[in-house]
Every structure is written in C-alpha cells, then in structure tokens.
N, C-alpha and C. Protein backbone atom coordinates (compact mmCIF):
# COMPACT_ATOMS: atom_id res chain seq x y z
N UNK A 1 0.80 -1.18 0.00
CA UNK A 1 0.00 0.00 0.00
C UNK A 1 0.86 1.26 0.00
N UNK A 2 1.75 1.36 0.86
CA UNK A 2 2.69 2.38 0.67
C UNK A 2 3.39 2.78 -0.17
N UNK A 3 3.71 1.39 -1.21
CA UNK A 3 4.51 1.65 -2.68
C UNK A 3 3.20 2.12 -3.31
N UNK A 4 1.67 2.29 -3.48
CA UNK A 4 1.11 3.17 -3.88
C UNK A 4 1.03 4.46 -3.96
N UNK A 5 1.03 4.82 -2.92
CA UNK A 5 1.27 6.00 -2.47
C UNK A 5 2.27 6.79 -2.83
N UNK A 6 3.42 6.43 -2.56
CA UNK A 6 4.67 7.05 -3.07
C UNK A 6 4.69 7.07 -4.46
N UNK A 7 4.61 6.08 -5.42
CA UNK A 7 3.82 6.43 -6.42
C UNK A 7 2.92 7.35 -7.09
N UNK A 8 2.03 7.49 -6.44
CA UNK A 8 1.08 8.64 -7.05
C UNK A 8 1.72 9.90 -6.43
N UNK A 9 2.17 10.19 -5.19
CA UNK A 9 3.13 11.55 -4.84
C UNK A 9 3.48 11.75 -6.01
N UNK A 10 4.91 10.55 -6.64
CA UNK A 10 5.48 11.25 -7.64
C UNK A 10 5.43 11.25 -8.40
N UNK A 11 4.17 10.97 -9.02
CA UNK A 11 3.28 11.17 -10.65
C UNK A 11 3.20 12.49 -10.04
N UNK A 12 2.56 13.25 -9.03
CA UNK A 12 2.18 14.46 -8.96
C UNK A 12 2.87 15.36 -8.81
N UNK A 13 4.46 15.17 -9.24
CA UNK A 13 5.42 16.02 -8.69
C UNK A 13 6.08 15.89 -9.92
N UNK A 14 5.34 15.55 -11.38
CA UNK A 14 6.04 15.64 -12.27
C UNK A 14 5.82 17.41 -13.28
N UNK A 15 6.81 17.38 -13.54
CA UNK A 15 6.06 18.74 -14.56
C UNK A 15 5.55 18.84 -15.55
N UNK A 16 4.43 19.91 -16.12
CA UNK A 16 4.52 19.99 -17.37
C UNK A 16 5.52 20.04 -18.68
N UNK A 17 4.75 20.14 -19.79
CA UNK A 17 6.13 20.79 -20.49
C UNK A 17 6.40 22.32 -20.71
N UNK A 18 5.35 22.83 -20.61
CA UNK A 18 5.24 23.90 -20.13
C UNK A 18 6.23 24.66 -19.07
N UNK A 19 5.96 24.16 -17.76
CA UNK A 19 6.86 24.37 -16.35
C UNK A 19 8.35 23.90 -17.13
N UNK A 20 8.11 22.70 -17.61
CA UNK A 20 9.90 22.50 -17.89
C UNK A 20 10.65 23.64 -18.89
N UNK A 21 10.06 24.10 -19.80
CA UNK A 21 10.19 25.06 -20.86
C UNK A 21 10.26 26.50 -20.29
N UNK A 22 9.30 26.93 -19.08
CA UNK A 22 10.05 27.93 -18.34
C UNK A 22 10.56 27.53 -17.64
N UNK A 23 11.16 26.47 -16.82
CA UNK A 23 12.29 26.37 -16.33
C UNK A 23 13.97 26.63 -16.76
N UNK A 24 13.62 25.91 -18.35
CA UNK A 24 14.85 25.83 -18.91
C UNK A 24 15.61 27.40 -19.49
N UNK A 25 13.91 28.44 -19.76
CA UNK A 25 14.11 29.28 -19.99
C UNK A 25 15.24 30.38 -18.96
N UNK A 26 14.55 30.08 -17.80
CA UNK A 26 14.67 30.92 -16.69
C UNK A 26 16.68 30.38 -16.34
N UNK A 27 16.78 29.12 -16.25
CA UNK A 27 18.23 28.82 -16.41
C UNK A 27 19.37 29.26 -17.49
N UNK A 28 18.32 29.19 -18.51
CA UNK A 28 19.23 30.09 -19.51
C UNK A 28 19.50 31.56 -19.55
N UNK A 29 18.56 31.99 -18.77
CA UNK A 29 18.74 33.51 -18.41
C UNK A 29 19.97 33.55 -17.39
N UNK A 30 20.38 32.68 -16.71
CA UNK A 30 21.29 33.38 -15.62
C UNK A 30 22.79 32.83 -16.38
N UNK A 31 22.77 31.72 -17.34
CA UNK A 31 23.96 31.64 -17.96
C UNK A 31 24.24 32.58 -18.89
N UNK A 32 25.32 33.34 -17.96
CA UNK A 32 26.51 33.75 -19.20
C UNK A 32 26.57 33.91 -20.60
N UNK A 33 26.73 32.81 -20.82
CA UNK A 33 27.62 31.73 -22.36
C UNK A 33 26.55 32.00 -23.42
N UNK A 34 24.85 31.32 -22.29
CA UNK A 34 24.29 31.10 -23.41
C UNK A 34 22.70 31.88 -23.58
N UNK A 35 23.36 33.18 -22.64
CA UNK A 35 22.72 34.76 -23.13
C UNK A 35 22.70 34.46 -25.06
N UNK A 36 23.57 34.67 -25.25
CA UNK A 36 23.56 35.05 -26.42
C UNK A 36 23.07 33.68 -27.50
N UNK A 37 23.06 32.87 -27.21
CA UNK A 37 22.11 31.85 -28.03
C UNK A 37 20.82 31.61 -27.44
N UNK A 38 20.00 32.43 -27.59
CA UNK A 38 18.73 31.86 -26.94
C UNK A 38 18.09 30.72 -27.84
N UNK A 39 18.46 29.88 -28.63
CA UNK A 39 17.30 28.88 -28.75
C UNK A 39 18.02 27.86 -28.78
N UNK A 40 18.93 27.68 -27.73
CA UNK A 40 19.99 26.69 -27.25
C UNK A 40 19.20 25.10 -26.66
N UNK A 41 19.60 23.85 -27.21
CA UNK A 41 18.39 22.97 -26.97
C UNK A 41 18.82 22.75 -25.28
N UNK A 42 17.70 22.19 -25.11
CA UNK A 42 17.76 22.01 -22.94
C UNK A 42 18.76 21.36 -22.74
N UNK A 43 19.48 20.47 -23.66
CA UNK A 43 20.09 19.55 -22.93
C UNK A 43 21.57 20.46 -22.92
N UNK A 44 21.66 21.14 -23.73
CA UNK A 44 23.23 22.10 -23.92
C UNK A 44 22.97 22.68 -22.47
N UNK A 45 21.71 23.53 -22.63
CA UNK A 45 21.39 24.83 -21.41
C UNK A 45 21.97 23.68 -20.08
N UNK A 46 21.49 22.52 -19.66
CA UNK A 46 21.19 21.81 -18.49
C UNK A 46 22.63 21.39 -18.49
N UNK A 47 23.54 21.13 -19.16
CA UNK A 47 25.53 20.84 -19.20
C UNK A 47 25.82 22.44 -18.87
N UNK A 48 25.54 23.18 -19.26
CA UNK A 48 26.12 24.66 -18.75
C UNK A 48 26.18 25.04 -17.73
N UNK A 49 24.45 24.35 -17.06
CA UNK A 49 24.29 24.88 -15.85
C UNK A 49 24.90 24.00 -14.83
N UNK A 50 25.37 22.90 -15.27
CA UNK A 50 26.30 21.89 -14.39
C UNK A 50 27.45 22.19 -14.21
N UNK A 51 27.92 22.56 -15.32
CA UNK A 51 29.46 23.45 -15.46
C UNK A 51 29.40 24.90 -15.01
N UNK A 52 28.46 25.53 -14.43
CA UNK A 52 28.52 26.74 -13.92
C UNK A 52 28.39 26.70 -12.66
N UNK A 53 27.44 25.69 -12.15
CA UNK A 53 27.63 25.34 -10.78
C UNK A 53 28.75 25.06 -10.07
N UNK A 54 29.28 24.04 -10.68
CA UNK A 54 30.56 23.62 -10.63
C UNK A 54 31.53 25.00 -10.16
N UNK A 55 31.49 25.18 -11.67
CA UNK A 55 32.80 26.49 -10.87
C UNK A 55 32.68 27.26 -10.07
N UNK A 56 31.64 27.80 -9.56
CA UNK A 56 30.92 28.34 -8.53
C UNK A 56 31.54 27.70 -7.45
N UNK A 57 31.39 26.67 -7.18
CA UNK A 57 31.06 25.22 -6.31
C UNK A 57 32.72 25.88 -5.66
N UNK A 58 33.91 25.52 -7.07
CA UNK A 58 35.44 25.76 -7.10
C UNK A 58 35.34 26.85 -6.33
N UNK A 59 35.23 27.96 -6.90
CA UNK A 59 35.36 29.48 -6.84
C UNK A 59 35.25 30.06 -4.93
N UNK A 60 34.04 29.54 -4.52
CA UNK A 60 33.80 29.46 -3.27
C UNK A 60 34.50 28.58 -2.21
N UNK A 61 34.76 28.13 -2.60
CA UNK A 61 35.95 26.77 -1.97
C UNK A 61 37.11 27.88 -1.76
N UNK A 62 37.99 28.08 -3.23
CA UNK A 62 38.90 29.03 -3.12
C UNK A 62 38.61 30.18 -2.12
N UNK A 63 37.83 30.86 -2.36
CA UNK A 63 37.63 31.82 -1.31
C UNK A 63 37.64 31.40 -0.14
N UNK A 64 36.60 30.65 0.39
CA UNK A 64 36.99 29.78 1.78
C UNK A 64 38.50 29.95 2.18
N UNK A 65 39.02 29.47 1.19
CA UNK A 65 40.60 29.12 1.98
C UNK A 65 40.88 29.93 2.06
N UNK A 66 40.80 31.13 1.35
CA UNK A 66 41.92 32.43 1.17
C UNK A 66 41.12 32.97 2.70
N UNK A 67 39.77 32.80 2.63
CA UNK A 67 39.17 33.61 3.99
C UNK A 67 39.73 33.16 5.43
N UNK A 68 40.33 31.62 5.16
CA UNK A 68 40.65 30.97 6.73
C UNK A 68 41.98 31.07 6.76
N UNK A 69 43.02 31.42 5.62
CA UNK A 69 44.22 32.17 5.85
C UNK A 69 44.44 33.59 6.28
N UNK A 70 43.59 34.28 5.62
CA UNK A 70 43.43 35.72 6.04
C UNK A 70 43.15 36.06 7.64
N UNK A 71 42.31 34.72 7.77
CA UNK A 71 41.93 35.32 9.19
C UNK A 71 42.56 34.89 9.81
N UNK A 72 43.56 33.54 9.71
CA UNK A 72 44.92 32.94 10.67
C UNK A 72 45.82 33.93 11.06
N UNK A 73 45.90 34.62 9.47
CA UNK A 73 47.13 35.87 9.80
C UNK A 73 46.78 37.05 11.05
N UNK A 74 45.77 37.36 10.50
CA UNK A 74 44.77 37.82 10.94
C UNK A 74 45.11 37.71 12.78
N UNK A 75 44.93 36.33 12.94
CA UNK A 75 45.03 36.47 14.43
C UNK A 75 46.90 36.29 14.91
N UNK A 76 47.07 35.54 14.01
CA UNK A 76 48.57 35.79 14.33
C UNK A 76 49.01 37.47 14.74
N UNK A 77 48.92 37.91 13.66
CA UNK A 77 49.19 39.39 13.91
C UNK A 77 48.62 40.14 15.32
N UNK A 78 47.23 39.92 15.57
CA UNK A 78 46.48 40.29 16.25
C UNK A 78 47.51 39.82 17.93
N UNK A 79 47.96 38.45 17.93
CA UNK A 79 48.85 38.02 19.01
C UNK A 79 49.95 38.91 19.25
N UNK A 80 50.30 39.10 17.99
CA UNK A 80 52.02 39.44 18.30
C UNK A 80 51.84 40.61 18.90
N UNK A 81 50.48 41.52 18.11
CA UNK A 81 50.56 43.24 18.92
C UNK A 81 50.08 43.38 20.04
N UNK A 82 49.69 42.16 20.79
CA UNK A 82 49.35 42.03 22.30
C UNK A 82 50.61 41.93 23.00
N UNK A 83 51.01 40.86 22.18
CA UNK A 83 52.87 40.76 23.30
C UNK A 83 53.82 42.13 22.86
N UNK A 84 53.58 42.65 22.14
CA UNK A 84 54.34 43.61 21.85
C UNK A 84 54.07 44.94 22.92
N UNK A 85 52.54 44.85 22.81
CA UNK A 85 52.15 45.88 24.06
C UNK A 85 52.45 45.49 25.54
N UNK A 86 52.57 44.41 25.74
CA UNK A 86 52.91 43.57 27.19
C UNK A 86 54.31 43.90 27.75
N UNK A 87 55.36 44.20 26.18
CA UNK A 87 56.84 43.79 26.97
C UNK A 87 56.88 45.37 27.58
C-alpha cells in the first residue's frame, strides 16, 4: 500500500512541459555563455548549468581558503601586537 502511495506523490510532482520550458528558460537567463544563443536545446542549457555550478562550487571553496588564511594571519598578527604591548 505504501509503494502506492509514493507512487502517485510522484506522478504528482512531475512537470509539465510547459513548467519544464520555463524552467529551462529561466536557467538560460542566468547563464553567461548562453545569453547570447537563446534557442539553445535544454540539454546544452542543463551541461552549462552543471558546469557553472561547478565552478561556482570551485570558486567558493577558493575563497573559503583564502578567507581561513586571512583570518589565521589575521590572528597571528592580532597576538604578536598584544605581546608587543605587554613587553
């Protein structure tokens, strides 16, 4: 009975083609690349947006680190001008 159920949930959680067609639209609006081809087929738009995530994904990572070095120094420095005021 329960594999019914779950079942019909996700018949009902499928989209139109419609919904998928502004979806794909609305993704192609925030890529970059493929601004300038608008009648790019979904499956190009839907690899772009994997590869844009992605670097995103990178990009923020990088920052991370640079942010948890910055702020190491950050306190390093912050130490030394305490002992410096101490001696």
């Amino acid at each position: 009975m329960s594999n019914q159920s779950s079942s019909s949930r996700s018949s009902s959680f499928k989209p139109t083609d419609d919904e998928i067609n502004e979806l794909v639209l609305k993704l192609q609006a925030l890529l970059p690349l493929l601004n300038q081809s608008p009648n790019a087929p979904a499956s190009t738009i839907l690899e772009e947006t994997c590869t844009y995530i992605k670097n995103l994904r990178r990009e923020v990572d990088n920052l991370s680190g640079r942010l948890s070095q910055l702020l190491d120094s950050a306190e390093i420095n912050d130490v030394e001008l305490i002992r410096r005021f101490q001696q």
